[in-house]
N, C-alpha and C. Protein backbone atom coordinates (compact mmCIF):
# COMPACT_ATOMS: atom_id res chain seq x y z
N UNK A 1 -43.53 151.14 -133.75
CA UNK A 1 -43.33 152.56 -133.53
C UNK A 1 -44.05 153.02 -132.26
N UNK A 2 -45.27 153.76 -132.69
CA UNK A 2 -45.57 154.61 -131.61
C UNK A 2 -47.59 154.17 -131.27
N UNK A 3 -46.97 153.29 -130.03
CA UNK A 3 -48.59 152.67 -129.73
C UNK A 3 -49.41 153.33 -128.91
N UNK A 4 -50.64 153.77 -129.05
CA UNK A 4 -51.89 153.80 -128.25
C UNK A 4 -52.42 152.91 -127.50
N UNK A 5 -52.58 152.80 -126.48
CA UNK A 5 -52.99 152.02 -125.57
C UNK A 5 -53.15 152.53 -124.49
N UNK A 6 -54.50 152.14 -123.89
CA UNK A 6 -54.74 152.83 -122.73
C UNK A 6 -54.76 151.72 -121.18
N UNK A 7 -54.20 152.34 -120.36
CA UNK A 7 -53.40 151.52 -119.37
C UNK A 7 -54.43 151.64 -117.43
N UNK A 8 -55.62 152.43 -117.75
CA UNK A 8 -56.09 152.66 -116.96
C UNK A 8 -56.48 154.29 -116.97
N UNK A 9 -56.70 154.44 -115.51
CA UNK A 9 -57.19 156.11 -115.24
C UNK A 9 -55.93 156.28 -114.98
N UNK A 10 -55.46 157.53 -114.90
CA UNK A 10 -54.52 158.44 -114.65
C UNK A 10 -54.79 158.67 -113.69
N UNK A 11 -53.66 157.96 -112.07
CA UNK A 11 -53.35 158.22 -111.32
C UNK A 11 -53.65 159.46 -110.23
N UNK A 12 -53.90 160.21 -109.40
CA UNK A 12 -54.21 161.17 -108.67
C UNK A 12 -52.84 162.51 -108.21
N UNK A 13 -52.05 161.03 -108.32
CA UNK A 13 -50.80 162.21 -108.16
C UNK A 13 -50.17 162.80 -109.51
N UNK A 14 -50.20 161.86 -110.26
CA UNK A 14 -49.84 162.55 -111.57
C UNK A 14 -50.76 163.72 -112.21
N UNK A 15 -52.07 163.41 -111.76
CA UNK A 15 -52.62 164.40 -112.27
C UNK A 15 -52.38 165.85 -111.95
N UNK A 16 -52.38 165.42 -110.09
CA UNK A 16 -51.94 166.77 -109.98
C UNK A 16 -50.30 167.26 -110.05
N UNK A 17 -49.67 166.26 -110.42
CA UNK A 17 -48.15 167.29 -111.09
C UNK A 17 -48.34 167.43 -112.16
N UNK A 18 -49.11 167.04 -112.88
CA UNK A 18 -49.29 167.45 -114.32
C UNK A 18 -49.98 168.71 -114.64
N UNK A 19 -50.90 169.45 -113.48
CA UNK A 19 -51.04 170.57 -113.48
C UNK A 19 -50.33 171.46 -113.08
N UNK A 20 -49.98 172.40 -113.70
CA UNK A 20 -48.87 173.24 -113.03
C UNK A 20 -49.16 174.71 -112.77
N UNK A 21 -50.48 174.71 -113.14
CA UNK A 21 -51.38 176.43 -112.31
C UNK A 21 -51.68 175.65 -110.65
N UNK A 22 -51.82 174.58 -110.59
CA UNK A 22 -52.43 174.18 -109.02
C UNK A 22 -50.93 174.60 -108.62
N UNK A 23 -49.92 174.11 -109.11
CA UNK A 23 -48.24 173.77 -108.41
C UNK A 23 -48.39 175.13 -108.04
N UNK A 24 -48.92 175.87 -109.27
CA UNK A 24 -47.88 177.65 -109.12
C UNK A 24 -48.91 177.99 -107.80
N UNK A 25 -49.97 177.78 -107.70
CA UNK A 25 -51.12 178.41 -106.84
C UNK A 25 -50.53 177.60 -105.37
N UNK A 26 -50.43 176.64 -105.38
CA UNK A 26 -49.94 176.11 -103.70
C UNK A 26 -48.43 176.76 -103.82
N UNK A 27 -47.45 176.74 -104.32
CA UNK A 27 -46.17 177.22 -104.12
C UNK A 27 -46.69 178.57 -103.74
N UNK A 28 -47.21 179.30 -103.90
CA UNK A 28 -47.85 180.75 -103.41
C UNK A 28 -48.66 180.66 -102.38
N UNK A 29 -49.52 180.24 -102.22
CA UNK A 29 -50.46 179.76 -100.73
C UNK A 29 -49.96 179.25 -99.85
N UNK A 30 -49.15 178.45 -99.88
CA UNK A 30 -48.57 177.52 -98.63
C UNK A 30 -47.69 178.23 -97.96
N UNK A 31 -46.68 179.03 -98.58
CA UNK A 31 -45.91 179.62 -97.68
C UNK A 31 -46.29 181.12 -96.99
N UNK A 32 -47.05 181.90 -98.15
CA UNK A 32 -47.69 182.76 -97.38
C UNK A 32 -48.48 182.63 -96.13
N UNK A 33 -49.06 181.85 -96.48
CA UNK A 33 -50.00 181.15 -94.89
C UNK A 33 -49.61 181.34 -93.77
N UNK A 34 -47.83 179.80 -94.01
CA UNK A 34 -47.44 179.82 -93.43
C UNK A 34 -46.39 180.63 -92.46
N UNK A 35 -46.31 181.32 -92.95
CA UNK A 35 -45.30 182.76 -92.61
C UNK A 35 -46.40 183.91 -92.25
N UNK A 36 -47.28 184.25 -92.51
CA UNK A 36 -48.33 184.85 -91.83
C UNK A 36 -48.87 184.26 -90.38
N UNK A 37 -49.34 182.97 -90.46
CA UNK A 37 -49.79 182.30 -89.12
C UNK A 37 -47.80 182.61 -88.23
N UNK A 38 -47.15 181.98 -88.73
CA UNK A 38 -45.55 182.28 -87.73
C UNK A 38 -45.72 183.77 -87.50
N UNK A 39 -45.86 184.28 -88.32
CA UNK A 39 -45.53 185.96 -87.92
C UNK A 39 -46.51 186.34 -86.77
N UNK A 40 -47.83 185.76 -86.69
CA UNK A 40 -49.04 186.36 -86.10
C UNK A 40 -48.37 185.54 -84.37
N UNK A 41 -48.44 184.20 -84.86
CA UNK A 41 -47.79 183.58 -83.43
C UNK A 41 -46.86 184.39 -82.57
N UNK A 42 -45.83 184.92 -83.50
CA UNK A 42 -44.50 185.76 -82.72
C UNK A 42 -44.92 186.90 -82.39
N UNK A 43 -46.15 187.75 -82.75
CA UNK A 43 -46.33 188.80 -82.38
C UNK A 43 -47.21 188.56 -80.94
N UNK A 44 -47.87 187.71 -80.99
CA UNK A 44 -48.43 186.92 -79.72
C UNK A 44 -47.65 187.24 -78.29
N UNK A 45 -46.66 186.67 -78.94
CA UNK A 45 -45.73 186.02 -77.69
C UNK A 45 -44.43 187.57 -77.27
N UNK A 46 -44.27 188.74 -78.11
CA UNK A 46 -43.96 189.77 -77.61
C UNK A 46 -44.49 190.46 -76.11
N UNK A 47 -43.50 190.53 -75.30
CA UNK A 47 -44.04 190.55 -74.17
C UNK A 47 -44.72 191.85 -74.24
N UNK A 48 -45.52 192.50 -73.25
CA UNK A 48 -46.11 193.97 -73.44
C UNK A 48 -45.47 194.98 -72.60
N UNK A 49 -45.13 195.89 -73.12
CA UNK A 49 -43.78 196.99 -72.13
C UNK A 49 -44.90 197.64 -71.30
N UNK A 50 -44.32 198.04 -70.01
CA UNK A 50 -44.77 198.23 -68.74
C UNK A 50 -45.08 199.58 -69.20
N UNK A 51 -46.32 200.10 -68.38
CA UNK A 51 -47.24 201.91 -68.39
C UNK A 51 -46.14 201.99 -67.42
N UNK A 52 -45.33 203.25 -67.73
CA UNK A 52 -44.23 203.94 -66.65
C UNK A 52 -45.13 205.12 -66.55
N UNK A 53 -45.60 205.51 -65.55
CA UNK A 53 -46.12 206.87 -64.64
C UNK A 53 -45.43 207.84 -65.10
């Protein structure tokens, strides 16, 4: 039937897919970041409109 046996440590990557508050917390961090740093870059690079007299 149904055996116990232990096969080692549990892996690093499994661990972390096996958490799924870290998943939900980087699926939320990573792209905000990343779309904040892009947004900040592009505002950078808007040229600056000329002082007309």
């Amino acid at each position: 039937m149904h055996e116990n046996r232990e096969d080692g440590p549990i892996p690093a990557g499994q661990r972390f897919y096996d958490n799924i508050f870290l998943l939900l917390v980087l699926g939320t961090v990573v792209p905000t970041l990343v779309y904040t740093v892009w947004g900040l870059i592009e505002i950078m690079n808007v040229p600056k409109l000329p002082i007309v007299p």
